[in-house]
N, C-alpha and C. Protein backbone atom coordinates (compact mmCIF):
# COMPACT_ATOMS: atom_id res chain seq x y z
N UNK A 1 -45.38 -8.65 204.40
CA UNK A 1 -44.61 -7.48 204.03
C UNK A 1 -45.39 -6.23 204.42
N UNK A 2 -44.61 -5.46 204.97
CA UNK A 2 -45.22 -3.93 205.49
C UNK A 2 -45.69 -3.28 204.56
N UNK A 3 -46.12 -1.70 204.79
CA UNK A 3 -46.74 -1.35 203.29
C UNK A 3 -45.52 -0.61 202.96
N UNK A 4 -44.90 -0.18 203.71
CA UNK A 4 -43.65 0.72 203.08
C UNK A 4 -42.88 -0.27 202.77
N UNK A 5 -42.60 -1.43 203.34
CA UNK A 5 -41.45 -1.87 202.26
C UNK A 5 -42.30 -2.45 201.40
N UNK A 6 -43.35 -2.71 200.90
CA UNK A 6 -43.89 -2.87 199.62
C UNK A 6 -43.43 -1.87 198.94
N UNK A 7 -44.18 -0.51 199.42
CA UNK A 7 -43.80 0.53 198.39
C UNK A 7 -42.92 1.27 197.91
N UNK A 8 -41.28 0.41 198.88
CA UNK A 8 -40.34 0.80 198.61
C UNK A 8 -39.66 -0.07 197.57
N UNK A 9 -39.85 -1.42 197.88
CA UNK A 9 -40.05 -2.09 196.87
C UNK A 9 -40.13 -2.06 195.02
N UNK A 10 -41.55 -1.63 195.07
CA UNK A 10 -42.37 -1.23 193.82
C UNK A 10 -41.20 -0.12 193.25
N UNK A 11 -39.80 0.50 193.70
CA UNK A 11 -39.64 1.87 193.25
C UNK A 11 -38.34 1.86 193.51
N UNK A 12 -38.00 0.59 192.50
CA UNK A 12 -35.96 0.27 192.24
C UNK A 12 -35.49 1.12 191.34
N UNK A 13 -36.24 1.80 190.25
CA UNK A 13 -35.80 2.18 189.31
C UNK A 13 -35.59 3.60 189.41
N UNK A 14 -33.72 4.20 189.00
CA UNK A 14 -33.52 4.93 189.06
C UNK A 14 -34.58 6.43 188.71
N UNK A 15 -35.03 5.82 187.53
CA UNK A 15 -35.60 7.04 186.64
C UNK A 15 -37.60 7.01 187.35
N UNK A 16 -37.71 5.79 188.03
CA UNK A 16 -38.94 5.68 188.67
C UNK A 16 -38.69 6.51 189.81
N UNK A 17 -37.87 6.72 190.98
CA UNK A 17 -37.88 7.20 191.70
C UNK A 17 -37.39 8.26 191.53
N UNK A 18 -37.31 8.95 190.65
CA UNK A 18 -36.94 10.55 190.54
C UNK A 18 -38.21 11.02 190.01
N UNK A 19 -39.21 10.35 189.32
CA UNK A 19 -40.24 10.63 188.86
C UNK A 19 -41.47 11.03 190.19
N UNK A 20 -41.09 10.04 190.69
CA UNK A 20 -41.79 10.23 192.03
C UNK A 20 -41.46 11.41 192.89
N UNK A 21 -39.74 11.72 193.15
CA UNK A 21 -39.95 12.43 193.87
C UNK A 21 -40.44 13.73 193.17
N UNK A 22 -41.21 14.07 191.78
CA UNK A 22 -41.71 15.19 191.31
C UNK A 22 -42.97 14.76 191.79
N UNK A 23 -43.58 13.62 191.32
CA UNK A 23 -44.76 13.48 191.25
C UNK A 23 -46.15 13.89 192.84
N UNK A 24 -45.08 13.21 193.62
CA UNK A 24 -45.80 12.67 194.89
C UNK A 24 -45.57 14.41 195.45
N UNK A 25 -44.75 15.19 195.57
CA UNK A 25 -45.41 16.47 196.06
C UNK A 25 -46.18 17.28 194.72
N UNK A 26 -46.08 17.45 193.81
CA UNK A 26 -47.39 17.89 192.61
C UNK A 26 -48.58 17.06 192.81
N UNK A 27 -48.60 16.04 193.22
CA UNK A 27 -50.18 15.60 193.50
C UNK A 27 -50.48 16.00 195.17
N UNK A 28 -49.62 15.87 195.85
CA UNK A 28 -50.01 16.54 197.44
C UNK A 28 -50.08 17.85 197.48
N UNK A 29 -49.60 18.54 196.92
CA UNK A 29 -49.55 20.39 196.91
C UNK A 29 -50.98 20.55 195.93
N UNK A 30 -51.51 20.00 194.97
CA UNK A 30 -53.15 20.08 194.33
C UNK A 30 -53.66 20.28 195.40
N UNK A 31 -53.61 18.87 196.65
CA UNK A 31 -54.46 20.00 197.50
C UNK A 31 -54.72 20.69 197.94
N UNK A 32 -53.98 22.11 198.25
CA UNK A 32 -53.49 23.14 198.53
C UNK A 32 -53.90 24.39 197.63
N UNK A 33 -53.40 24.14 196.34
CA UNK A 33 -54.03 24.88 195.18
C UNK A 33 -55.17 25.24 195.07
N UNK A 34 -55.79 23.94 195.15
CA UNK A 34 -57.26 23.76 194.72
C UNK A 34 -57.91 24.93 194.98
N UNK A 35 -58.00 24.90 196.34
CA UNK A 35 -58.42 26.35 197.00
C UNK A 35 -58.36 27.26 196.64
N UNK A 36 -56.90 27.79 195.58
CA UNK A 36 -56.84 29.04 195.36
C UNK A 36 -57.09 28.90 193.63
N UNK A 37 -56.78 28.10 192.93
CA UNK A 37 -57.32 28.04 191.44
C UNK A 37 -57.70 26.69 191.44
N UNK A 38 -58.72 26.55 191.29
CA UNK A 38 -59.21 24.86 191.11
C UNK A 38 -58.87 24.50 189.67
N UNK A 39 -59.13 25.07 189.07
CA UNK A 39 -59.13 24.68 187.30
C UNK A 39 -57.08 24.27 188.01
N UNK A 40 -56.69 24.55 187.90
CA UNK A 40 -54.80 24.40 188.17
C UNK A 40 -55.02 22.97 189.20
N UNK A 41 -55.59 23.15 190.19
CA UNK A 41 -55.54 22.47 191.41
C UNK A 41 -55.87 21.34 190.49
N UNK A 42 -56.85 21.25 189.69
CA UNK A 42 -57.37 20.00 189.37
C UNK A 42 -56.79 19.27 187.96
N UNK A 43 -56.11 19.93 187.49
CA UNK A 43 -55.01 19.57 186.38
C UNK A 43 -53.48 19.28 187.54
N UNK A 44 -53.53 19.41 188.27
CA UNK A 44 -51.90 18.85 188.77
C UNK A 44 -52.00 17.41 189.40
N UNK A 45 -53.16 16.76 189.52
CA UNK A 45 -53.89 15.97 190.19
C UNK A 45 -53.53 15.03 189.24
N UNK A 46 -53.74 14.98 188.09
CA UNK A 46 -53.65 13.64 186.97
C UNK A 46 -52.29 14.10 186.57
N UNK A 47 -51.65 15.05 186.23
CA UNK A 47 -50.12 15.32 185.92
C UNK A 47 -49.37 14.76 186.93
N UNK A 48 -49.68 14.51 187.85
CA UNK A 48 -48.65 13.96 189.24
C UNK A 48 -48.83 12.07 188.87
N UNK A 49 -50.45 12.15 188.61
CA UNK A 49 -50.51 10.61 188.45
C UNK A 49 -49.75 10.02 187.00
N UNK A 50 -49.50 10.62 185.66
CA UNK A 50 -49.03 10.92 184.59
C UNK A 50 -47.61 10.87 185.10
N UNK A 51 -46.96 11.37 185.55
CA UNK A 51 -45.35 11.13 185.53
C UNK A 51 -45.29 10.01 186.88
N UNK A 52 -46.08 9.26 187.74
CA UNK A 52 -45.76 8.16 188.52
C UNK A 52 -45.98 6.87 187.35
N UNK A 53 -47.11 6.62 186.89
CA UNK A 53 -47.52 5.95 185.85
C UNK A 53 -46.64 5.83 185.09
N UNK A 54 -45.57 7.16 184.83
CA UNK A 54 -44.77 6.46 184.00
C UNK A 54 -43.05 5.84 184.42
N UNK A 55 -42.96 6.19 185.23
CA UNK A 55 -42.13 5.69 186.32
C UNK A 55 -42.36 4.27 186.05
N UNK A 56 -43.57 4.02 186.43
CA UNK A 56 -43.95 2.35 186.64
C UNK A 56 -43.89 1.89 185.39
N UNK A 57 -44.06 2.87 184.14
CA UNK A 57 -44.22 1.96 182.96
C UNK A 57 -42.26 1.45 182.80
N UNK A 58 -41.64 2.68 183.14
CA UNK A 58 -40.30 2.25 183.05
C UNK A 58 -39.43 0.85 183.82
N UNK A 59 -40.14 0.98 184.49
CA UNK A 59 -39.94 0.18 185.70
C UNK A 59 -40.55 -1.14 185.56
N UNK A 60 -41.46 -1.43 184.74
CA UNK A 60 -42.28 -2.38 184.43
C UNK A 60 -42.93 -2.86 185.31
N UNK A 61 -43.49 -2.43 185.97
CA UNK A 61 -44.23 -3.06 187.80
C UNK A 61 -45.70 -1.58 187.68
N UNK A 62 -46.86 -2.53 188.33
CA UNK A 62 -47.81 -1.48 188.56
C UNK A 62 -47.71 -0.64 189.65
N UNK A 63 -48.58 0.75 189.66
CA UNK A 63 -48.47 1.54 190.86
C UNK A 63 -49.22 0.37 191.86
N UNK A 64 -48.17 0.62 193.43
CA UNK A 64 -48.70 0.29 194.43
C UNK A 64 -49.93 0.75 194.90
N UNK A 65 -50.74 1.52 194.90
CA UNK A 65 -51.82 2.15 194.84
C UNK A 65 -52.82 1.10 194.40
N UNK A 66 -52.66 0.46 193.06
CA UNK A 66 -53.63 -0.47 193.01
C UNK A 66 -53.92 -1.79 193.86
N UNK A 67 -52.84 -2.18 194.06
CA UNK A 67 -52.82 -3.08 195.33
C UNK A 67 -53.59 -2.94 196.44
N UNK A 68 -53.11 -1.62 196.95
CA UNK A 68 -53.56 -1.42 198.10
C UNK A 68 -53.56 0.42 198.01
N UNK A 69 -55.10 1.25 197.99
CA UNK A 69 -55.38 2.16 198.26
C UNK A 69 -54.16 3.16 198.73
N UNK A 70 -53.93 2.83 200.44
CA UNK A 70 -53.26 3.21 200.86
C UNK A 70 -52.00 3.78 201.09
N UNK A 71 -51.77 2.89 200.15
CA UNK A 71 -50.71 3.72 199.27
C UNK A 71 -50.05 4.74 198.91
N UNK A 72 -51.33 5.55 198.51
CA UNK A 72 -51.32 6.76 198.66
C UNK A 72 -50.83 7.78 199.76
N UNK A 73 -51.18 6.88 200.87
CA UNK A 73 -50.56 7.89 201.68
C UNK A 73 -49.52 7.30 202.42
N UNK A 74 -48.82 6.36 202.25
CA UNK A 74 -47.42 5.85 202.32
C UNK A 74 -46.16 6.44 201.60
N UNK A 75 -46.92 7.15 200.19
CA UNK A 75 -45.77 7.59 199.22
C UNK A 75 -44.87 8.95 199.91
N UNK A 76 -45.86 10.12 200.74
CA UNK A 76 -45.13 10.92 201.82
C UNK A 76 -44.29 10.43 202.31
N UNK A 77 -44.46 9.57 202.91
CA UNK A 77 -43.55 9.22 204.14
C UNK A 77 -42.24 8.75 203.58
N UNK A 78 -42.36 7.90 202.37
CA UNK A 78 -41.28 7.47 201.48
C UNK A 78 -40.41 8.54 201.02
N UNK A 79 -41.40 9.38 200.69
CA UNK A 79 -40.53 10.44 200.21
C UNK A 79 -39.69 11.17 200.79
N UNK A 80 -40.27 11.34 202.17
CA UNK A 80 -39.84 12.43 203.46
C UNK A 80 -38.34 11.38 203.79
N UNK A 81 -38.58 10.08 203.76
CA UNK A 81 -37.39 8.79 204.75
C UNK A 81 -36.55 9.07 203.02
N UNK A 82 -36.28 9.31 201.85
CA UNK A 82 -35.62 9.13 200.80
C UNK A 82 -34.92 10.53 201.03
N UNK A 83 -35.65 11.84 201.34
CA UNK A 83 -34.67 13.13 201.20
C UNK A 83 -34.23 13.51 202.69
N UNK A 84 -34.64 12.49 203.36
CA UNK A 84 -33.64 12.67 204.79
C UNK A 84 -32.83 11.62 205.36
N UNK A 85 -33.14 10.45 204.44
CA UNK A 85 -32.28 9.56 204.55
C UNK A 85 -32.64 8.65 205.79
N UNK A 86 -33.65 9.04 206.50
CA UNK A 86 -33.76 7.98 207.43
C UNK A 86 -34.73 6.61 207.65
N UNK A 87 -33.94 5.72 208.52
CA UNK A 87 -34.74 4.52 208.00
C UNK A 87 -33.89 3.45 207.52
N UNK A 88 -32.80 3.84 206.89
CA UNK A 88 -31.99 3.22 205.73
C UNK A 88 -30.92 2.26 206.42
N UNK A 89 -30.60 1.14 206.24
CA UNK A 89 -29.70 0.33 206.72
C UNK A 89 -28.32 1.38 206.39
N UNK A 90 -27.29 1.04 207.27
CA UNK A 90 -25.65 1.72 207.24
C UNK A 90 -24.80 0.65 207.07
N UNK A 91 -23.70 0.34 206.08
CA UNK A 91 -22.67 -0.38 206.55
C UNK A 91 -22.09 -0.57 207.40
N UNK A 92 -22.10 -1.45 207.77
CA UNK A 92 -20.95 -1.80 209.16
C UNK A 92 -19.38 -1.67 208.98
């Protein structure tokens, strides 16, 4: 299994994947912050991990992340193929 469809996988649940799509840009935009208020930059960092975590608790499945690191930077791309829709099988 690929890592994206693992980590697409891991993230059936309605209320998991809306969590995410807050989470996964509040933990990618920290890095960005950081720079300009670190004390902020470095509190959005565990608040991003705090509402995925709980996604998963809803969801009852662990973050993909522990599995496999990389993860982490699979969740972009998921996110980017979920609000543009591409990627996605079409009915025939």
């Amino acid at each position: 299994m690929g890592l994206y469809s693992h980590y697409d996988g891991a993230h059936n649940h309605p209320v998991n994947r809306a969590l995410h799509m807050i989470a996964i840009p509040v933990g990618f935009s920290s890095l960005v912050v950081v720079w300009f208020h670190w004390i902020i930059g470095l509190l959005l960092i565990p608040a991003a991990f705090a509402l995925a975590w709980l996604g998963h608790l809803i969801e009852g499945n662990k973050p993909a992340f522990l599995t496999n690191p990389v993860h982490v930077f699979v969740a972009p791309v998921w996110l980017a193929r979920r609000i543009f829709k591409t990627g996605e099988k079409k009915p025939a």
